[in-house]
PDB file of N, CA and C in Angstrom:
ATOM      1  N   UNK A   1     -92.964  49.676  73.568  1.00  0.00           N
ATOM      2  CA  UNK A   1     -91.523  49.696  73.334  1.00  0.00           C
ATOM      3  C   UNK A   1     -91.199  50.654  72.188  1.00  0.00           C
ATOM      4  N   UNK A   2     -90.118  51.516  72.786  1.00  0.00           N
ATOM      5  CA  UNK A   2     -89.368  52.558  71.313  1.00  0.00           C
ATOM      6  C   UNK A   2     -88.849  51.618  69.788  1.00  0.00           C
ATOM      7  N   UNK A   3     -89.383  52.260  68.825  1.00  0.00           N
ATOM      8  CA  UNK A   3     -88.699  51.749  67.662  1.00  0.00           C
ATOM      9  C   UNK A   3     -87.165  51.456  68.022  1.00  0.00           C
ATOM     10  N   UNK A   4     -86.830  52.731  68.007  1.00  0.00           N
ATOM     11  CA  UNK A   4     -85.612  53.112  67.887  1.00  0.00           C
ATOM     12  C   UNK A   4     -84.366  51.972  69.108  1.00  0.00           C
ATOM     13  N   UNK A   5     -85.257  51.832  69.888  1.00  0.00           N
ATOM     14  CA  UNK A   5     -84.513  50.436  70.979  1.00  0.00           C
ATOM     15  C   UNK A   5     -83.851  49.781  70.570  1.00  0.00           C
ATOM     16  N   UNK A   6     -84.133  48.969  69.642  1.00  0.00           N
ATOM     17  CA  UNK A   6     -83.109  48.309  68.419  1.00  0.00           C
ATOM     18  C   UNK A   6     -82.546  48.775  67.590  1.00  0.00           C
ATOM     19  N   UNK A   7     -82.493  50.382  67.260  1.00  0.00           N
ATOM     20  CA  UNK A   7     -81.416  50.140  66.242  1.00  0.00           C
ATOM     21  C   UNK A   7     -79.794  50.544  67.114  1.00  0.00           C
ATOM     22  N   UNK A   8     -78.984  50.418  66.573  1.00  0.00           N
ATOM     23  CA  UNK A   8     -77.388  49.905  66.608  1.00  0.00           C
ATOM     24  C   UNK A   8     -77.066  51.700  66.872  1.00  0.00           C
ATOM     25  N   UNK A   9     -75.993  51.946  67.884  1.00  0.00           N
ATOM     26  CA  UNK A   9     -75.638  53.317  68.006  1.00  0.00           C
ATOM     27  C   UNK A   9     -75.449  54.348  66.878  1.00  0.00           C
ATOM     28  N   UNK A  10     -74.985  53.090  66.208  1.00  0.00           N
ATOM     29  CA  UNK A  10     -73.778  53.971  64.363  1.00  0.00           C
ATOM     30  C   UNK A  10     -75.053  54.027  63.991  1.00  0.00           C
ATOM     31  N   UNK A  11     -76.808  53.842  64.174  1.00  0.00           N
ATOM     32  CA  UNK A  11     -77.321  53.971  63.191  1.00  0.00           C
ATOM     33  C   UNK A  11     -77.638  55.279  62.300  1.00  0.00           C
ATOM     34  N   UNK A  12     -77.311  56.409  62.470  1.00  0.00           N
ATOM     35  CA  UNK A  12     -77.305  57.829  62.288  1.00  0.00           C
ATOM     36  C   UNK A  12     -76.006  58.490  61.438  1.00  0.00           C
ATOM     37  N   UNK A  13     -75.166  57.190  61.868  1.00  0.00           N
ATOM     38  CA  UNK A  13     -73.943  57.644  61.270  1.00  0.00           C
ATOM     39  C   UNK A  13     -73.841  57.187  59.525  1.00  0.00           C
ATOM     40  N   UNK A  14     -72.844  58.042  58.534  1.00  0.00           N
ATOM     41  CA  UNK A  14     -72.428  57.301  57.157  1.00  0.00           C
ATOM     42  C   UNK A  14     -71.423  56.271  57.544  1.00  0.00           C
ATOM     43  N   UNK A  15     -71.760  55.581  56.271  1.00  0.00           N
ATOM     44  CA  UNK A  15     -71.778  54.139  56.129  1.00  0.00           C
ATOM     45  C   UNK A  15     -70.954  53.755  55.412  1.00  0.00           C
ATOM     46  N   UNK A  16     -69.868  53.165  55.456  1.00  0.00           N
ATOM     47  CA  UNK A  16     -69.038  52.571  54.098  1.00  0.00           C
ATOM     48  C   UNK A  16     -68.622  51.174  54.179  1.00  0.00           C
ATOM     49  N   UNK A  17     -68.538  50.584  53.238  1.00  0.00           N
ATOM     50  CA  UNK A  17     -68.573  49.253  53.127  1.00  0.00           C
ATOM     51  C   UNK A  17     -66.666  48.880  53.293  1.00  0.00           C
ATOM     52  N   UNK A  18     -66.367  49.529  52.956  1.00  0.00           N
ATOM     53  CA  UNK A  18     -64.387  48.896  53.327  1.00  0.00           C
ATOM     54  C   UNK A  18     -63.707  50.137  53.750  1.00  0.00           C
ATOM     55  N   UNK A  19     -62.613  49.917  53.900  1.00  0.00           N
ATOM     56  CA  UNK A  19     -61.612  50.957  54.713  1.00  0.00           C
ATOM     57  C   UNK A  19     -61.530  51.709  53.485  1.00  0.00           C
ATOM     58  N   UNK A  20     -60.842  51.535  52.606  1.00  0.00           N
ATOM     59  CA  UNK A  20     -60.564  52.459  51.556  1.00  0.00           C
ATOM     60  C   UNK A  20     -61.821  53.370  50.996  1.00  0.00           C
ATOM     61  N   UNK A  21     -63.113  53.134  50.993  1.00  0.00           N
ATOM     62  CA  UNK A  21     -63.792  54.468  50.658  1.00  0.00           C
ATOM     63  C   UNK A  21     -63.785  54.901  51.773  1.00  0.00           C
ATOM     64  N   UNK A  22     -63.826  54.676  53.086  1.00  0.00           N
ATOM     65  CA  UNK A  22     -63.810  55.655  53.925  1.00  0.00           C
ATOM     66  C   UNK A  22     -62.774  56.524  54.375  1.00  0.00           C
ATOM     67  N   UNK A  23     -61.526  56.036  53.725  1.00  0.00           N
ATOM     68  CA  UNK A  23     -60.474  56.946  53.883  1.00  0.00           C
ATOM     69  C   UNK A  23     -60.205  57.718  53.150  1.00  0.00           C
ATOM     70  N   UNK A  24     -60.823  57.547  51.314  1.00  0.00           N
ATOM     71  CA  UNK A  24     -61.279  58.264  50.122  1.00  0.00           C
ATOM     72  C   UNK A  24     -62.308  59.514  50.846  1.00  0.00           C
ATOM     73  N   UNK A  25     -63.118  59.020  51.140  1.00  0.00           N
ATOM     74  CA  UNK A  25     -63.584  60.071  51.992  1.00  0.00           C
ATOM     75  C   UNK A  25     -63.402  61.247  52.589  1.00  0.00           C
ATOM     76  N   UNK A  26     -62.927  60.516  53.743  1.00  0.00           N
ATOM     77  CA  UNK A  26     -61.887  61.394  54.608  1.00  0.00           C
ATOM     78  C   UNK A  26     -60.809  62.649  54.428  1.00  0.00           C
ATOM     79  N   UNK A  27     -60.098  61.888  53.128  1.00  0.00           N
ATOM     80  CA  UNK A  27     -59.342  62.842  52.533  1.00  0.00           C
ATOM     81  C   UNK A  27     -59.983  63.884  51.367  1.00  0.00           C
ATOM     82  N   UNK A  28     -60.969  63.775  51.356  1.00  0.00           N
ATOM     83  CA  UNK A  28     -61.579  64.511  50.364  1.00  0.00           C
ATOM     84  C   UNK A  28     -62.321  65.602  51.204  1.00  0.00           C
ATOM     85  N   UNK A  29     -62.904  65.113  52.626  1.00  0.00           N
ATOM     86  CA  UNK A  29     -63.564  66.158  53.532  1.00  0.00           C
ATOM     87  C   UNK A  29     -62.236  67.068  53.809  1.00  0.00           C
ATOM     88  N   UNK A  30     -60.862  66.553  54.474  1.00  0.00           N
ATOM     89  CA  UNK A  30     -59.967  67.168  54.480  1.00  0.00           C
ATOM     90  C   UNK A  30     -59.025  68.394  53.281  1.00  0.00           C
ATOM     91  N   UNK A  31     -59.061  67.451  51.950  1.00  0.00           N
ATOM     92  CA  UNK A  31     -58.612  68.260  50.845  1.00  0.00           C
ATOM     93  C   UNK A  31     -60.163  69.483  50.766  1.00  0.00           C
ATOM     94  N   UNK A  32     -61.480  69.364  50.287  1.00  0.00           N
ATOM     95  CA  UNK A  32     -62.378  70.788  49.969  1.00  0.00           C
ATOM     96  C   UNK A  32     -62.690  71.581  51.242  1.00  0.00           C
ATOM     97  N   UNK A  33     -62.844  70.992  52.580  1.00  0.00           N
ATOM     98  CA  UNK A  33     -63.034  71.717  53.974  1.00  0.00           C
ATOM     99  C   UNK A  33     -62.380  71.643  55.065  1.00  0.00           C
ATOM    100  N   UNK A  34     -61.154  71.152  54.902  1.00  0.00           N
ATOM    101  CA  UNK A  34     -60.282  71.069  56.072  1.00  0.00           C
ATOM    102  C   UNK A  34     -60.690  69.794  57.276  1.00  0.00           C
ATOM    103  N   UNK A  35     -61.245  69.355  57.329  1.00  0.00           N
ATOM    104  CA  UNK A  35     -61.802  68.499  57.800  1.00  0.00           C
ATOM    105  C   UNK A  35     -61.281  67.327  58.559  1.00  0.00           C
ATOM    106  N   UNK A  36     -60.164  67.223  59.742  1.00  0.00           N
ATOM    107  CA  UNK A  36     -59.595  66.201  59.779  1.00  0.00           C
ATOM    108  C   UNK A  36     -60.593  64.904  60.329  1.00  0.00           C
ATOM    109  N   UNK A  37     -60.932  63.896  59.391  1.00  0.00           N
ATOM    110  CA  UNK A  37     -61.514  62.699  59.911  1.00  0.00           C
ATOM    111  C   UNK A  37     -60.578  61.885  59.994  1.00  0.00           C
ATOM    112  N   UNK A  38     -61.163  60.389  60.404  1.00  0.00           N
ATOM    113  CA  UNK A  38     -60.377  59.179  60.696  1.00  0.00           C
ATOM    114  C   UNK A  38     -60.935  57.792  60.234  1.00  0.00           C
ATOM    115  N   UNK A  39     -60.743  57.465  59.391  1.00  0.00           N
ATOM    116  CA  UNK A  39     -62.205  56.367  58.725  1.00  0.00           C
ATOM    117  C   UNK A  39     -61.393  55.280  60.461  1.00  0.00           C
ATOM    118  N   UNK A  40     -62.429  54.130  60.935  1.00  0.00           N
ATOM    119  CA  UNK A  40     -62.415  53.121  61.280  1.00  0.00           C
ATOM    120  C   UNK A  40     -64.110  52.181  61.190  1.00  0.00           C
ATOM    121  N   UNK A  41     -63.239  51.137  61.997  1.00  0.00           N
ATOM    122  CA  UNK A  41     -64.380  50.112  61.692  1.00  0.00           C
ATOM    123  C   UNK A  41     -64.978  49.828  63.124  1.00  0.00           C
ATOM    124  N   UNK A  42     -66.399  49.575  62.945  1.00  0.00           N
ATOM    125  CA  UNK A  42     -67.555  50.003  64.279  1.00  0.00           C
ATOM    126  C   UNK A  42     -67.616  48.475  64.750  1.00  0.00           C
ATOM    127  N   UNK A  43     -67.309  48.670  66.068  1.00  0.00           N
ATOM    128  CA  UNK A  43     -67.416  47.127  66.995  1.00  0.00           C
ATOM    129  C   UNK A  43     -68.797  46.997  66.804  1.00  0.00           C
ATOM    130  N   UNK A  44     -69.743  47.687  66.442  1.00  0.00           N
ATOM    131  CA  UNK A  44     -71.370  47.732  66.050  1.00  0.00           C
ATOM    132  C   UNK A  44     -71.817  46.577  65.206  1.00  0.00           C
ATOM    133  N   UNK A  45     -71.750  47.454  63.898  1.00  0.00           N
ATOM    134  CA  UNK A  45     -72.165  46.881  62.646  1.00  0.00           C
ATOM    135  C   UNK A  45     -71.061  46.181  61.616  1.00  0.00           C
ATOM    136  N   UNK A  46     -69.967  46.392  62.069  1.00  0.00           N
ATOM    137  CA  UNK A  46     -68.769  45.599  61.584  1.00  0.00           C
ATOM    138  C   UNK A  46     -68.537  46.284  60.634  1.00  0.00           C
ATOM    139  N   UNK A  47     -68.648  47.523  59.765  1.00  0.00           N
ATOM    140  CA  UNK A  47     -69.044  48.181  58.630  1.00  0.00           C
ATOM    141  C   UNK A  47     -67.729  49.544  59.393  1.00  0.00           C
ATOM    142  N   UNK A  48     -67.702  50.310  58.739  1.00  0.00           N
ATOM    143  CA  UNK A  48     -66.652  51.961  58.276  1.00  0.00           C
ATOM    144  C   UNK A  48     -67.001  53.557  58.369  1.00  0.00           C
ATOM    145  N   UNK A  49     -66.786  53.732  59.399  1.00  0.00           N
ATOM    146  CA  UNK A  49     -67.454  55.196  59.711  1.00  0.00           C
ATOM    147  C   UNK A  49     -66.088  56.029  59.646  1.00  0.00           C
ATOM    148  N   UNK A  50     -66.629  57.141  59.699  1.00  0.00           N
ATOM    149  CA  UNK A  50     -66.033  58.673  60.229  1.00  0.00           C
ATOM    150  C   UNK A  50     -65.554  59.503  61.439  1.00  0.00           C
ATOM    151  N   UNK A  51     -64.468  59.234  61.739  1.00  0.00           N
ATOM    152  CA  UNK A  51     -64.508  60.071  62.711  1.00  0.00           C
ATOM    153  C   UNK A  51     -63.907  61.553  63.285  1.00  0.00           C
ATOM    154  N   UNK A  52     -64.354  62.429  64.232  1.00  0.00           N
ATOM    155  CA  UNK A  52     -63.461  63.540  64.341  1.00  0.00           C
ATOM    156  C   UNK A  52     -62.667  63.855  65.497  1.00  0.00           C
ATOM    157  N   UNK A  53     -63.054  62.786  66.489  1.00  0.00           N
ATOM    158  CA  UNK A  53     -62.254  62.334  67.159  1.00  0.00           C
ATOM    159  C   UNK A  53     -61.058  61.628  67.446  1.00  0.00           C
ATOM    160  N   UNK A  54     -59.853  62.574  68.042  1.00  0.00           N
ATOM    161  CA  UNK A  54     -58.644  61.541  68.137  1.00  0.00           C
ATOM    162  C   UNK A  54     -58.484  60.413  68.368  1.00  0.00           C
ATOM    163  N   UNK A  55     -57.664  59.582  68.074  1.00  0.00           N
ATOM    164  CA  UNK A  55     -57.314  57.785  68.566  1.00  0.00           C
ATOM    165  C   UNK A  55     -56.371  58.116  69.376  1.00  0.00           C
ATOM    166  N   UNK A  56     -56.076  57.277  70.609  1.00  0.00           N
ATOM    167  CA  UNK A  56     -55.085  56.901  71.154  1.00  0.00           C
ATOM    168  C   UNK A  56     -54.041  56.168  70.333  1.00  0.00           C
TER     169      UNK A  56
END
């Protein structure tokens, strides 16, 4: 069996513990590189990622 079998999709992805650093974030990738992200929270790990993909 692969290690990797178990780990969680987001596992590759950054990590933030509440909405607000990840939207601290976000706007900071946006303010030095233009960067439009989207902080939300992962039906995964229950935890705050990045994204660069639009929301409906």
């Amino acid at each position: 069996m692969n290690e990797d079998s178990d780990a969680l999709p987001c596992a590759e992805k950054m990590v933030f513990d509440n909405q607000k650093d990840a939207q601290s974030t976000a706007l900071a990738a946006d303010w030095q590189h233009g960067a439009s992200l989207k902080a939300y929270q992962c039906r995964y790990c229950h935890l705050w990622h990045l994204s660069s993909q639009p929301t409906d």
